[in-house]
C-alpha atoms as a PDB file:
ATOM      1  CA  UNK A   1       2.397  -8.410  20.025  1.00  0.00           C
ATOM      2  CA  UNK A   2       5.084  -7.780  17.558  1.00  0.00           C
ATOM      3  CA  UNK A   3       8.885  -8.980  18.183  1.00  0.00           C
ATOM      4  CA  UNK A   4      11.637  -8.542  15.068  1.00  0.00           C
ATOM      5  CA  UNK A   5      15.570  -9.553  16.238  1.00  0.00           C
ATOM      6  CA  UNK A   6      18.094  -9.595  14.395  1.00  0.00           C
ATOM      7  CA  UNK A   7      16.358  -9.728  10.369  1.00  0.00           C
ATOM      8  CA  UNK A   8      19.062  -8.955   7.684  1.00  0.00           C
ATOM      9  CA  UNK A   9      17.870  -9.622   4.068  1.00  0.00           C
ATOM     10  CA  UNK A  10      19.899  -9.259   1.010  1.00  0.00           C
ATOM     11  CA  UNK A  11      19.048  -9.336  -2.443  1.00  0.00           C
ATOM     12  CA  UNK A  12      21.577 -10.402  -4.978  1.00  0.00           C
ATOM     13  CA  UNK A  13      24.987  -8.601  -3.553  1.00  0.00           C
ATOM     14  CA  UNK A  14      22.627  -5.729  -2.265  1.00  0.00           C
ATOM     15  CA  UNK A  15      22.101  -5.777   1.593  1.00  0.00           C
ATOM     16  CA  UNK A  16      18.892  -4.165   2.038  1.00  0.00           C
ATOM     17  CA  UNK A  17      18.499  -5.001   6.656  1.00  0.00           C
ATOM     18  CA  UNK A  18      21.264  -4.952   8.403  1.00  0.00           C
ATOM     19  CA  UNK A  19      20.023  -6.362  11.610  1.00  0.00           C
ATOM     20  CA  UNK A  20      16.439  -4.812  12.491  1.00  0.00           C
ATOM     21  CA  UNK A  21      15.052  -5.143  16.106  1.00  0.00           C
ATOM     22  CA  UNK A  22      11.560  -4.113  16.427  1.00  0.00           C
ATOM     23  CA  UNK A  23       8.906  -4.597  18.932  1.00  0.00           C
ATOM     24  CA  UNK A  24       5.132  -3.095  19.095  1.00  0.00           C
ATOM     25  CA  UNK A  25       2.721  -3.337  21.654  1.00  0.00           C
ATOM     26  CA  UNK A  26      -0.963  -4.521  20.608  1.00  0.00           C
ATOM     27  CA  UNK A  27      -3.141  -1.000  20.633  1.00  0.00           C
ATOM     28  CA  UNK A  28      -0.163   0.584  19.135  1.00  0.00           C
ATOM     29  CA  UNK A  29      -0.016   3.078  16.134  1.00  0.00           C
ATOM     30  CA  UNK A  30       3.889   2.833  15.014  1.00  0.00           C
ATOM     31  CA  UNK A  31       4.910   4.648  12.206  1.00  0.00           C
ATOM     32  CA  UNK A  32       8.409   3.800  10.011  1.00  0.00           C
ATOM     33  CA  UNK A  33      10.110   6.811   8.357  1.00  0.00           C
ATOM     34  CA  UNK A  34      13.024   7.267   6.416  1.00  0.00           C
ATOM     35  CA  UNK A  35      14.854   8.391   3.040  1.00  0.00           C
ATOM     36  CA  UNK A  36      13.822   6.165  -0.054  1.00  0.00           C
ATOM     37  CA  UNK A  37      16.302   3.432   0.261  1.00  0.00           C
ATOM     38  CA  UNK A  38      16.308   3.320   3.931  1.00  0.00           C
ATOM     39  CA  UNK A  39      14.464  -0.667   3.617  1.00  0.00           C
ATOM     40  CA  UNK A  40      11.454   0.603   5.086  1.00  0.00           C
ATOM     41  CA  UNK A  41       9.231  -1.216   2.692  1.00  0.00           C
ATOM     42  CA  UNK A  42      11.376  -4.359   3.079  1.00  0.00           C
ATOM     43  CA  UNK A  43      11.020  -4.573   6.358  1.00  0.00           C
ATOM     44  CA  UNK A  44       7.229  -3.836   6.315  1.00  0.00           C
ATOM     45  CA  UNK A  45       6.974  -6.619   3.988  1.00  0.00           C
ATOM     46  CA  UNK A  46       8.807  -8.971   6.294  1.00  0.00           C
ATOM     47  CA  UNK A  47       6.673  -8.257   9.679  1.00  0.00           C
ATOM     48  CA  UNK A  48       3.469  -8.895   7.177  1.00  0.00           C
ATOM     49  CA  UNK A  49       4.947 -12.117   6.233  1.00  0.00           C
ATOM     50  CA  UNK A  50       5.170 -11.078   2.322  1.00  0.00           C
ATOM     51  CA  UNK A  51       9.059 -12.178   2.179  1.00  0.00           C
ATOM     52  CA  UNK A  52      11.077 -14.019   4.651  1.00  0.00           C
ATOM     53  CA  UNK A  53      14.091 -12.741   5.725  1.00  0.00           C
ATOM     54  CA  UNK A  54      17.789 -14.447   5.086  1.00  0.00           C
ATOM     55  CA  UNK A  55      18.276 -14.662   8.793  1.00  0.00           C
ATOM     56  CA  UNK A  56      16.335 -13.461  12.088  1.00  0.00           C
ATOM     57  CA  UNK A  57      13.318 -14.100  14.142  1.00  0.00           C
ATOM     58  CA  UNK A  58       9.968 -13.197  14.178  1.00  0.00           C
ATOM     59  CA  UNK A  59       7.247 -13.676  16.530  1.00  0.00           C
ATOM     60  CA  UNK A  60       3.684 -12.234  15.889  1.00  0.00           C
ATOM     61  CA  UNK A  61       1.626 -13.118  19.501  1.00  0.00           C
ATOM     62  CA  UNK A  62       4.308 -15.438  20.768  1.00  0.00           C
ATOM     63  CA  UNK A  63       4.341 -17.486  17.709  1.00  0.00           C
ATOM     64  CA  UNK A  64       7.414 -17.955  15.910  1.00  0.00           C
ATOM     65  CA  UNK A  65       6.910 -17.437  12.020  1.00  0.00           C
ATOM     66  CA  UNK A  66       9.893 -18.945  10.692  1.00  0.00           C
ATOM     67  CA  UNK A  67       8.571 -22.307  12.171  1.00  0.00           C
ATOM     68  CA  UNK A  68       5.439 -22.146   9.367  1.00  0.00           C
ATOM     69  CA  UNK A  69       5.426 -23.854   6.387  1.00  0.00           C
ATOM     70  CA  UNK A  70       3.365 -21.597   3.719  1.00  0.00           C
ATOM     71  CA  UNK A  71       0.606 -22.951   3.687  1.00  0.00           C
ATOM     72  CA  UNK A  72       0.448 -22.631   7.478  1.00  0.00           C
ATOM     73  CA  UNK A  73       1.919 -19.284   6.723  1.00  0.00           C
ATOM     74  CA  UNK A  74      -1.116 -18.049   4.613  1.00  0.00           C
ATOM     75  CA  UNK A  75      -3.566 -18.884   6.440  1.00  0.00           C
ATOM     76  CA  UNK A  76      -1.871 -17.248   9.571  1.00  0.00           C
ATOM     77  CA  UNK A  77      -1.718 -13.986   6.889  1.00  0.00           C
ATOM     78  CA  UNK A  78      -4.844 -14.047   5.570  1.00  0.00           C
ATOM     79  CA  UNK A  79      -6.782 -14.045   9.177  1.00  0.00           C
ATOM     80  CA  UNK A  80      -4.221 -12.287  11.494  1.00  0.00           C
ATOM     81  CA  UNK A  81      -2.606  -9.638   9.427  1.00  0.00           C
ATOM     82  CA  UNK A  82      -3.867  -6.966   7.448  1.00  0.00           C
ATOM     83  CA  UNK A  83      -2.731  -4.775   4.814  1.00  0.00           C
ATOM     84  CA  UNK A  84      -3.168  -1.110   3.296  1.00  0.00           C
ATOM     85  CA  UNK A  85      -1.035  -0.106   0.505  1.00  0.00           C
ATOM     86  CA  UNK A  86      -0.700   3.062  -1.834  1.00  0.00           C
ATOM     87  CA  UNK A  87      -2.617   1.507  -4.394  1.00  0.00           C
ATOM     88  CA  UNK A  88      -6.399   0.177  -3.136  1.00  0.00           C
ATOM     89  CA  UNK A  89      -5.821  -2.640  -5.222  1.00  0.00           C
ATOM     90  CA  UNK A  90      -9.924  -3.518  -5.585  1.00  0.00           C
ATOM     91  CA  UNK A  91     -10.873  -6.070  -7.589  1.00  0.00           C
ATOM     92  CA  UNK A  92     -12.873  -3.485 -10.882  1.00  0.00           C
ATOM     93  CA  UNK A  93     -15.067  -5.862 -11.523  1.00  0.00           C
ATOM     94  CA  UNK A  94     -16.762  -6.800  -8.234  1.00  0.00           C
ATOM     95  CA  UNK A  95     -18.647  -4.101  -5.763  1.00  0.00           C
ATOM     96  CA  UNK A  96     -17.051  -2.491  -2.663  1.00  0.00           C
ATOM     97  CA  UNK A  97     -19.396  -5.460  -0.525  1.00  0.00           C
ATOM     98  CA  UNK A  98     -17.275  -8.315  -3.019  1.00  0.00           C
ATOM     99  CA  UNK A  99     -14.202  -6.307  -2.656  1.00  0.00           C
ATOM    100  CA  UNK A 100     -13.996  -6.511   1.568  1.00  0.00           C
ATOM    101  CA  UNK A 101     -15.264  -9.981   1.419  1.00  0.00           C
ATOM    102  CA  UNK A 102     -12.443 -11.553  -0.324  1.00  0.00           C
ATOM    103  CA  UNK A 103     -10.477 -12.040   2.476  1.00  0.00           C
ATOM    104  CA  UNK A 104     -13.189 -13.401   4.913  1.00  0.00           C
ATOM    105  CA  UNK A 105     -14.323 -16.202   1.488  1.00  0.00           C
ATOM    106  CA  UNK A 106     -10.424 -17.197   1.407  1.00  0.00           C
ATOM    107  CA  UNK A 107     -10.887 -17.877   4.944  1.00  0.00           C
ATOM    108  CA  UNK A 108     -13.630 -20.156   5.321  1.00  0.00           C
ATOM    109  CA  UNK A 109     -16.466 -18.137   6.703  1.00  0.00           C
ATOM    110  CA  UNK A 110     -19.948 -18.375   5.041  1.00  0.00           C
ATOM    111  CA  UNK A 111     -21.356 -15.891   2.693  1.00  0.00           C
ATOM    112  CA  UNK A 112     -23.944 -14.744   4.720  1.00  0.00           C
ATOM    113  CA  UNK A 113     -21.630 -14.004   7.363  1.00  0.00           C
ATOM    114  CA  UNK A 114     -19.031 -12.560   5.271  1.00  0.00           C
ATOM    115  CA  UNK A 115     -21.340  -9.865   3.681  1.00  0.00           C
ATOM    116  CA  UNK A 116     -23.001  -9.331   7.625  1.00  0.00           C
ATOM    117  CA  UNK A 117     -19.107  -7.983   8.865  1.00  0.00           C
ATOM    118  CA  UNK A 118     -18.654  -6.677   5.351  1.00  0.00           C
ATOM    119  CA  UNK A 119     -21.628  -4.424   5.699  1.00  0.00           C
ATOM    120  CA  UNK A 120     -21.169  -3.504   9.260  1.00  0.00           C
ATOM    121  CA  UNK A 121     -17.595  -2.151   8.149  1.00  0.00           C
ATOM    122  CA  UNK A 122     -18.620  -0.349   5.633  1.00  0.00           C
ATOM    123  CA  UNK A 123     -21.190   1.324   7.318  1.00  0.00           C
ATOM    124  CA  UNK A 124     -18.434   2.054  10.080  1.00  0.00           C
ATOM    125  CA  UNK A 125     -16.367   3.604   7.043  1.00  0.00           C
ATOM    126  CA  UNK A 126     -19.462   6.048   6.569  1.00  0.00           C
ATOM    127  CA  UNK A 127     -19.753   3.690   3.200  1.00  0.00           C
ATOM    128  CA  UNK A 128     -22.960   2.419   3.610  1.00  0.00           C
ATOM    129  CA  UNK A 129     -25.018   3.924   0.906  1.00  0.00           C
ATOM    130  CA  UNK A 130     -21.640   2.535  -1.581  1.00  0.00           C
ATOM    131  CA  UNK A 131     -21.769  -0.819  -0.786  1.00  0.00           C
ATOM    132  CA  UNK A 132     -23.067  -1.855  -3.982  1.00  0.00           C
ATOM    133  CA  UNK A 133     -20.442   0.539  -6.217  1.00  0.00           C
ATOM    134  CA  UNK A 134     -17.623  -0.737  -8.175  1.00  0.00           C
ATOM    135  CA  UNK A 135     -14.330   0.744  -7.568  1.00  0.00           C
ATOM    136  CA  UNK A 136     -14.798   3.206 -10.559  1.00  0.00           C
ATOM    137  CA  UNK A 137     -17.557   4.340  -9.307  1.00  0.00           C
ATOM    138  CA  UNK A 138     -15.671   5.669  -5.921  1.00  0.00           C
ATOM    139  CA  UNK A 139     -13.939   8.478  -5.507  1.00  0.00           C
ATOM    140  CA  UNK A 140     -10.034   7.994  -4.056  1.00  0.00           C
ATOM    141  CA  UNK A 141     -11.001   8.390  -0.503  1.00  0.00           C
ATOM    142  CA  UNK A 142     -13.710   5.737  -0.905  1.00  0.00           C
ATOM    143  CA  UNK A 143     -11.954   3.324  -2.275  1.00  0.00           C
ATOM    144  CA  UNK A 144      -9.103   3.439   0.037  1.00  0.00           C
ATOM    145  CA  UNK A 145     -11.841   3.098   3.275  1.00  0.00           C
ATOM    146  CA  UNK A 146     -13.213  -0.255   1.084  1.00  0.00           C
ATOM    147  CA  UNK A 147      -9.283  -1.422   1.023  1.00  0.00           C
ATOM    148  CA  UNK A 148      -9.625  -0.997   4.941  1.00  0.00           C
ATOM    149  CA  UNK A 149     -12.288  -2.498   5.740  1.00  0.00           C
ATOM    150  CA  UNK A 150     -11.163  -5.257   3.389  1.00  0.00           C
ATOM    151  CA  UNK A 151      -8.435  -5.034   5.727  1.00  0.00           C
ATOM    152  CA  UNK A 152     -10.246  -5.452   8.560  1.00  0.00           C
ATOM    153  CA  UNK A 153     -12.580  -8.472   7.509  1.00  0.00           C
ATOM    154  CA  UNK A 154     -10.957 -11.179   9.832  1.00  0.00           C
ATOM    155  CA  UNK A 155     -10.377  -9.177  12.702  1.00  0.00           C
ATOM    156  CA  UNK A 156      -6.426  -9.459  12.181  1.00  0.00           C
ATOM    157  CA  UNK A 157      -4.447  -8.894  15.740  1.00  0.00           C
ATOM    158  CA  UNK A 158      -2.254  -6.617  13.020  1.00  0.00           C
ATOM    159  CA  UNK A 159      -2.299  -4.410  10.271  1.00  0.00           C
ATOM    160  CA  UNK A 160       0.090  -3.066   8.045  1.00  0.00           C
ATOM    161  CA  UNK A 161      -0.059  -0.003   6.079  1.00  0.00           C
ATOM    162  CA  UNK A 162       2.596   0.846   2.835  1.00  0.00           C
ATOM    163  CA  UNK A 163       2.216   4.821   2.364  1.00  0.00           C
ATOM    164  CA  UNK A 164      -2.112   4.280   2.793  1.00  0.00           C
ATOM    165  CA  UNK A 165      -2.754   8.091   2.360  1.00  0.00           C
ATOM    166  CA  UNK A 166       0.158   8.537  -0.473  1.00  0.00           C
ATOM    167  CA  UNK A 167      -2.539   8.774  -3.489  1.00  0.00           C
ATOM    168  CA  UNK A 168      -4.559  10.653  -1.551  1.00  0.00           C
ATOM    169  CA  UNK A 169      -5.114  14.601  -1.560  1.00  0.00           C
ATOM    170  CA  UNK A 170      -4.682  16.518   1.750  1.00  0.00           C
ATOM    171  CA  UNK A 171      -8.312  16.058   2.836  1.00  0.00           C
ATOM    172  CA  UNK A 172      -8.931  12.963   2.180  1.00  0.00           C
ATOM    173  CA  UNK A 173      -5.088  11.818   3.709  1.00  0.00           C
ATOM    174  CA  UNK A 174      -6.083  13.423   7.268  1.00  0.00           C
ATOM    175  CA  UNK A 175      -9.508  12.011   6.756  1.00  0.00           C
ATOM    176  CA  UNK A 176      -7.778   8.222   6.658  1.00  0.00           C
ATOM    177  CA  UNK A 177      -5.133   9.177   9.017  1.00  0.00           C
ATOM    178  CA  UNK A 178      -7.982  10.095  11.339  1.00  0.00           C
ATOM    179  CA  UNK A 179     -10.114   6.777  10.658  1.00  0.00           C
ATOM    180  CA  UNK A 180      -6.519   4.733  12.012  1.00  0.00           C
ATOM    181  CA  UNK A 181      -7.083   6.470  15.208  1.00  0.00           C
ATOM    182  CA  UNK A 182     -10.376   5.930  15.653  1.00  0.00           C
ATOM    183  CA  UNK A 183      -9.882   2.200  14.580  1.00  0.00           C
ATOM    184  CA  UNK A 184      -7.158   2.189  17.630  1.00  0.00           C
ATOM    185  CA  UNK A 185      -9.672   3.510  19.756  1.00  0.00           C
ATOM    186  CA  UNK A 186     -12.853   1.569  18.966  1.00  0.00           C
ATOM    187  CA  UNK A 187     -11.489  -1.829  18.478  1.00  0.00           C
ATOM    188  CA  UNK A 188      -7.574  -1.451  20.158  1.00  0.00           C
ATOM    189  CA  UNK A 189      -6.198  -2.155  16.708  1.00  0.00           C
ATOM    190  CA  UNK A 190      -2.519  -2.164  16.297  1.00  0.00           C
ATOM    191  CA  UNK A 191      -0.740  -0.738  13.366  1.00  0.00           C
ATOM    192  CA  UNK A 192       2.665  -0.398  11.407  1.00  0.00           C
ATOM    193  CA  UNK A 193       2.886   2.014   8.732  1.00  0.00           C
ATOM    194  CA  UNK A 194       5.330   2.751   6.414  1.00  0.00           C
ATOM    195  CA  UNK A 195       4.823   6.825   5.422  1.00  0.00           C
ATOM    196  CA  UNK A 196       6.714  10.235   4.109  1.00  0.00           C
ATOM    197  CA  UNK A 197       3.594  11.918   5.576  1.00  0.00           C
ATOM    198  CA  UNK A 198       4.410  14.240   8.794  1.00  0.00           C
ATOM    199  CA  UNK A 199       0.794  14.648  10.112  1.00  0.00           C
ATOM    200  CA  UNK A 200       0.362  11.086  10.356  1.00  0.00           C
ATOM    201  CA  UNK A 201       4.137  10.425  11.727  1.00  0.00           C
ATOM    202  CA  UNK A 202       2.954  12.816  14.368  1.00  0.00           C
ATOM    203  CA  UNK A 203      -0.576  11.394  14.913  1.00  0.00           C
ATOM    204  CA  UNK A 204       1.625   7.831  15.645  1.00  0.00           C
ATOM    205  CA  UNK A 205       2.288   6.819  19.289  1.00  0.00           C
ATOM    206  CA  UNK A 206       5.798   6.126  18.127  1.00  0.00           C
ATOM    207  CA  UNK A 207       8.031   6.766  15.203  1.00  0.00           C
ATOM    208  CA  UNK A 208      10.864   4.592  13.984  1.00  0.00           C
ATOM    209  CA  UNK A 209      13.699   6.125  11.866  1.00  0.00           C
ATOM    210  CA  UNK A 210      15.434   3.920   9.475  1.00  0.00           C
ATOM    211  CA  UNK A 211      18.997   4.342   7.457  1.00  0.00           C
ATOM    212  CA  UNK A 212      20.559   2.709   5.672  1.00  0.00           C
ATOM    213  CA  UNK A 213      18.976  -0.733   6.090  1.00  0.00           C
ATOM    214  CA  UNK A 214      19.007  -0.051  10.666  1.00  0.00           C
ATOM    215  CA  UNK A 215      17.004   1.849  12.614  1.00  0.00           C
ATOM    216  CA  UNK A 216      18.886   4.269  14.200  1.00  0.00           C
ATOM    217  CA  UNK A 217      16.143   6.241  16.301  1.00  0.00           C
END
């Protein structure tokens, strides 16, 4: 599903890749460890499409991103790929329901059927009595299941995942950890995720290491 070869990216004098190769099957849970430093986020943010790289290819289901302008290029972000960071990032001032929709509005699909697949995730997300909440009004595990279920509006072929249980206490960490696999099960969802967090490195079907700017296991 996933095919990196050969992405370096610099910034300033400061090489951060140093000539990544990366593949991941769809249905796969692969998870990217390393020392701070190591370009782990850099390289998440390049497979998601974020930042381009100075040199490289990458394909995401046979298509070759590099050939996209960006407006091509965000729309082929905003319904294929998804993302989980730290941070939920939820908009305060809308409800969990306005929150996930985003995605799906920015998109094109109708209100009506946004909030239909909004709902249904939620209620997946054992949210559905919170749909109408505002993000202060959720505790930290809630709001991080609304961020993935935003995630999951538009059925992306991937998603993405920057540390998703880092701001998280134990319980509610295995709690999300657990939710991925499910997700993989259910719906053969593929993800990449970018963690310091052992349980969920070992929950993975396969963990990269990465140093200084390579993978080297």
């Amino acid at each position: 599903m996933l095919k990196a070869k050969s992405i370096y990216k610099s910034y300033g004098q400061l090489q951060i890749l140093k000539g990544v190769d990366l593949e991941v099957k769809r249905g796969e849970i692969v998870t990217i460890v390393g020392a701070s430093g190591a370009g782990k986020s850099s390289l998440l943010n390049i497979l998601g499409t974020l930042d381009r790289p100075d040199s490289g290819q990458l394909y995401i289901n046979d298509i070759e991103l590099s050939q996209l302008n960006n407006k091509n290029l965000s729309d082929f972000r905003n319904r294929k790929i998804g993302f989980i960071f730290q941070f939920h990032h939820l908009l305060a001032e809308f409800t969990a329901l306005e929150n996930v929709c985003i995605p799906a509005f920015i998109a094109g699909v109708s209100k009506s059927e946004a909030e239909k697949r909004a709902k249904e995730l939620l209620n997946l997300l054992g949210l559905g009595d919170r749909v109408s909440h505002k993000p202060n009004q959720l505790s930290g595990g809630e709001q991080q299941r609304v961020a993935v279920a935003r995630a999951l509006i538009n059925n992306p072929a991937l998603i993405f995942a920057d540390e998703p249980s880092g701001n998280l206490d134990s319980v509610n960490a295995l709690e999300l950890h657990e939710l991925f696999i499910k997700l993989r099960k259910d719906f053969n969802q593929t993800f990449v995720i970018v963690t310091h967090n052992e349980d969920l490195a070992n929950l993975s079907d396969r963990t990269v290491i990465m140093k200084d700017g390579l993978i080297v296991q």
